[in-house]
Protein backbone atom coordinates (compact mmCIF):
# COMPACT_ATOMS: atom_id res chain seq x y z
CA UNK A 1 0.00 0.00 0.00
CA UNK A 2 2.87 2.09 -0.83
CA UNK A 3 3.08 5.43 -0.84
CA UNK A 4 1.19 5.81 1.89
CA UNK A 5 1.90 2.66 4.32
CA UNK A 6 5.51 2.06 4.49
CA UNK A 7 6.81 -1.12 5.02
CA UNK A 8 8.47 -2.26 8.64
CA UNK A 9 7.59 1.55 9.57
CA UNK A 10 4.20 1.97 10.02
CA UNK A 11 1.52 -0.35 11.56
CA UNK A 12 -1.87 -0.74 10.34
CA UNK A 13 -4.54 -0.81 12.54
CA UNK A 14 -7.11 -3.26 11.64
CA UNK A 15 -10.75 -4.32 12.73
CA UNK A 16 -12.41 -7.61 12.06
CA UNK A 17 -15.30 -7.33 9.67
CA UNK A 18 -18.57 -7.75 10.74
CA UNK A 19 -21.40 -8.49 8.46
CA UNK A 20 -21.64 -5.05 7.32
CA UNK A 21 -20.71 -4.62 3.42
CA UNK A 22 -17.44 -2.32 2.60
CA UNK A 23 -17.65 0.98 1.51
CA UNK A 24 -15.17 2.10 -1.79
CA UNK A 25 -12.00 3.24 -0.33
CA UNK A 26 -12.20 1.24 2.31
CA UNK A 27 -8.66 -0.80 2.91
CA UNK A 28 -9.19 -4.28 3.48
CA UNK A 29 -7.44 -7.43 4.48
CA UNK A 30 -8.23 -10.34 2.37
CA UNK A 31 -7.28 -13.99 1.98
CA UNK A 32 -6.53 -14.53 -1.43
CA UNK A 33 -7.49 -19.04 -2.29
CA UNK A 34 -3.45 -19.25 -2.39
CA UNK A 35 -3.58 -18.51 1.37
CA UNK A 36 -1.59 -15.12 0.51
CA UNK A 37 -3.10 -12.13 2.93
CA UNK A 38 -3.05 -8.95 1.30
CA UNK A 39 -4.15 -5.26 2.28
CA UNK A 40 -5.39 -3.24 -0.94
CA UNK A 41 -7.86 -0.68 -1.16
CA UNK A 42 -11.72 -1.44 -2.40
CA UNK A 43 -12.27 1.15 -5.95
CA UNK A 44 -15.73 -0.45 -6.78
CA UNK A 45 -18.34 -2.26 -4.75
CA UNK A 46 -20.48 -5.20 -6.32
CA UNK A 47 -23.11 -7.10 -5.44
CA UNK A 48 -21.05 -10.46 -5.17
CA UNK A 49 -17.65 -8.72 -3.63
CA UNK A 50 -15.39 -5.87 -4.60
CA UNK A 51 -12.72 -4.77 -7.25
CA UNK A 52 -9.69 -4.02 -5.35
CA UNK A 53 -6.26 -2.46 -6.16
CA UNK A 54 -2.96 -1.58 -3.70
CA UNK A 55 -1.94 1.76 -4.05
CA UNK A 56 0.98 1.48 -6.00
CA UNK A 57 -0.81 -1.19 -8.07
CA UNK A 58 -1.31 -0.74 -11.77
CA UNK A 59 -4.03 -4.08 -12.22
CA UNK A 60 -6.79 -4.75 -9.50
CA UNK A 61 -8.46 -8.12 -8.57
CA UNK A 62 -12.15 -9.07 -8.00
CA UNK A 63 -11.96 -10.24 -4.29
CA UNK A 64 -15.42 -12.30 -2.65
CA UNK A 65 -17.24 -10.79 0.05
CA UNK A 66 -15.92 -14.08 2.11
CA UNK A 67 -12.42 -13.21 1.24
CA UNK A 68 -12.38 -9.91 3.25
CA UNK A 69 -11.48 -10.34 7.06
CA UNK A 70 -10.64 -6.81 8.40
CA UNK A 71 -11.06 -3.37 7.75
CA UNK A 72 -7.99 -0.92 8.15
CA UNK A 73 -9.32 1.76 10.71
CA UNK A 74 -5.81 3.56 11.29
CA UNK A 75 -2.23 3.64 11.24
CA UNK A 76 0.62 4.01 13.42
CA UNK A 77 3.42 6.15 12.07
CA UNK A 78 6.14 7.84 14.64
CA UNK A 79 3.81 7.03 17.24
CA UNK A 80 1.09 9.16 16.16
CA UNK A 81 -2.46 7.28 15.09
CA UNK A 82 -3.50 8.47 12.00
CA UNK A 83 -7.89 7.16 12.05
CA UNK A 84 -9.20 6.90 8.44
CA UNK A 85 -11.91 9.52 9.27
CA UNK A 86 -8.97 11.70 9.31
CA UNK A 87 -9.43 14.92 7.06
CA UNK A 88 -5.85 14.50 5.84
CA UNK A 89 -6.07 10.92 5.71
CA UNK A 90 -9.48 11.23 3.28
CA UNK A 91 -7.64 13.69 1.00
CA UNK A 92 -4.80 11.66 0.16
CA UNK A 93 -7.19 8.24 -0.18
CA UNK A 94 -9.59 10.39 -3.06
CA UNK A 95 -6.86 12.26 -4.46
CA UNK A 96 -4.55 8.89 -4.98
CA UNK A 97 -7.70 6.84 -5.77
CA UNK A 98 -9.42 9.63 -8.23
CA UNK A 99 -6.50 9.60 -10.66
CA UNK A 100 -6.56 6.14 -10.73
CA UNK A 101 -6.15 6.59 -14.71
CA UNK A 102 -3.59 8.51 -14.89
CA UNK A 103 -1.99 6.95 -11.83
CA UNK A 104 -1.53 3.31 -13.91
CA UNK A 105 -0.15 5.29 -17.01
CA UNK A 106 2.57 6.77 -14.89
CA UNK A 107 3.23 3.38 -13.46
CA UNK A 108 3.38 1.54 -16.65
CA UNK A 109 5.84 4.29 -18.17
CA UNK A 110 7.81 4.07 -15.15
CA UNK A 111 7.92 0.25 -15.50
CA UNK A 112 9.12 0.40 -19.21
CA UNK A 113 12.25 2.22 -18.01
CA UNK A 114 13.26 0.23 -14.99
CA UNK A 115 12.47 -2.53 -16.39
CA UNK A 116 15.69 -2.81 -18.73
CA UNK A 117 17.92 -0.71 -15.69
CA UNK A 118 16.64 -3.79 -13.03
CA UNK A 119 18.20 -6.56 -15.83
CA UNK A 120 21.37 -4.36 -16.59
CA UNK A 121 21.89 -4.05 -12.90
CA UNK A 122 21.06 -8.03 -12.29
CA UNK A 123 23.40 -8.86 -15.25
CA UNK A 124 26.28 -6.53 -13.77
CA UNK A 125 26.00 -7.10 -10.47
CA UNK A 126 24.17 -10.56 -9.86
CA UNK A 127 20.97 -11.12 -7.56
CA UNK A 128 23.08 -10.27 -4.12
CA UNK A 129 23.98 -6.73 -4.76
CA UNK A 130 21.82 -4.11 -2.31
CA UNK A 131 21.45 -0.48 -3.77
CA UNK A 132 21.42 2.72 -0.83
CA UNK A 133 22.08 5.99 -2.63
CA UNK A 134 24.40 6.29 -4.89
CA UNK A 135 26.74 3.71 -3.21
CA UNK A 136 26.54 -0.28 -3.92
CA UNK A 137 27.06 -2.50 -1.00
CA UNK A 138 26.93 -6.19 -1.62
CA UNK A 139 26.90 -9.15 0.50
CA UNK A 140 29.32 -11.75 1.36
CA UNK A 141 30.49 -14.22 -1.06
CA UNK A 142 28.74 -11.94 -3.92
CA UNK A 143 30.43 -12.72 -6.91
CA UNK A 144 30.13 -10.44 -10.50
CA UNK A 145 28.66 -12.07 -13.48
């Protein structure tokens, strides 16, 4: 759910659905049949479940109304709860979510040109090398290609 939940930072606070239906824009946990849990965000409601995408997604997935088990109601970031009734919170969730569109154009194009850099970078360096900045550190026992 990048860029707004970041990963081993910020915790998600979560509430067991009930039998009430989810609302669009609601962020869900779900149970995908692989056994894989994922959090992504509802953009359409149906009658038999919901079309749901993550936020740095470019292709959603149909998910069951059975699939769903919680509802994100917050998150914890430097030790301040952000709710989801938040004003600040809402902006970001309609203004990310309403230019959807555009949103999976800009991710596609950026795709086309990493895309190529990621295999350069995997045929140069080999799976084991870690990028921070501008400087390369690789692990132990990393040999070059």
């Amino acid at each position: 759910m990048m860029p707004l939940l970041r990963q081993h930072r910020d915790i998600m606070i979560l509430q067991k659905k009930g039998p009430q239906r989810c609302k669009k824009l609601d962020a869900v946990l779900f149970k995908r049949d692989n056994g894989q849990y994922i959090l992504h965000r509802i953009l359409k409601v149906y009658p038999d479940g919901y079309w749901i995408v993550g936020d740095n997604c470019v292709s959603g997935e149909h998910v069951r109304e059975d699939q769903v088990l919680a509802i994100m109601t917050g998150v914890v970031r430097n030790g301040k709860t952000i709710i989801v009734t938040d004003k600040a919170y809402l902006a970001y969730v309609h203004l990310w979510c309403d230019i959807y569109p555009v949103r999976i154009f800009v991710l596609h194009c950026r795709n086309a040109v990493m895309r190529p850099l990621y295999k350069l970078k995997k045929k140069l360096f080999g799976e084991c090398s870690l990028f921070h900045g501008e400087n390369a550190v690789f692990a132990r026992n990393c040999k070059k290609k």
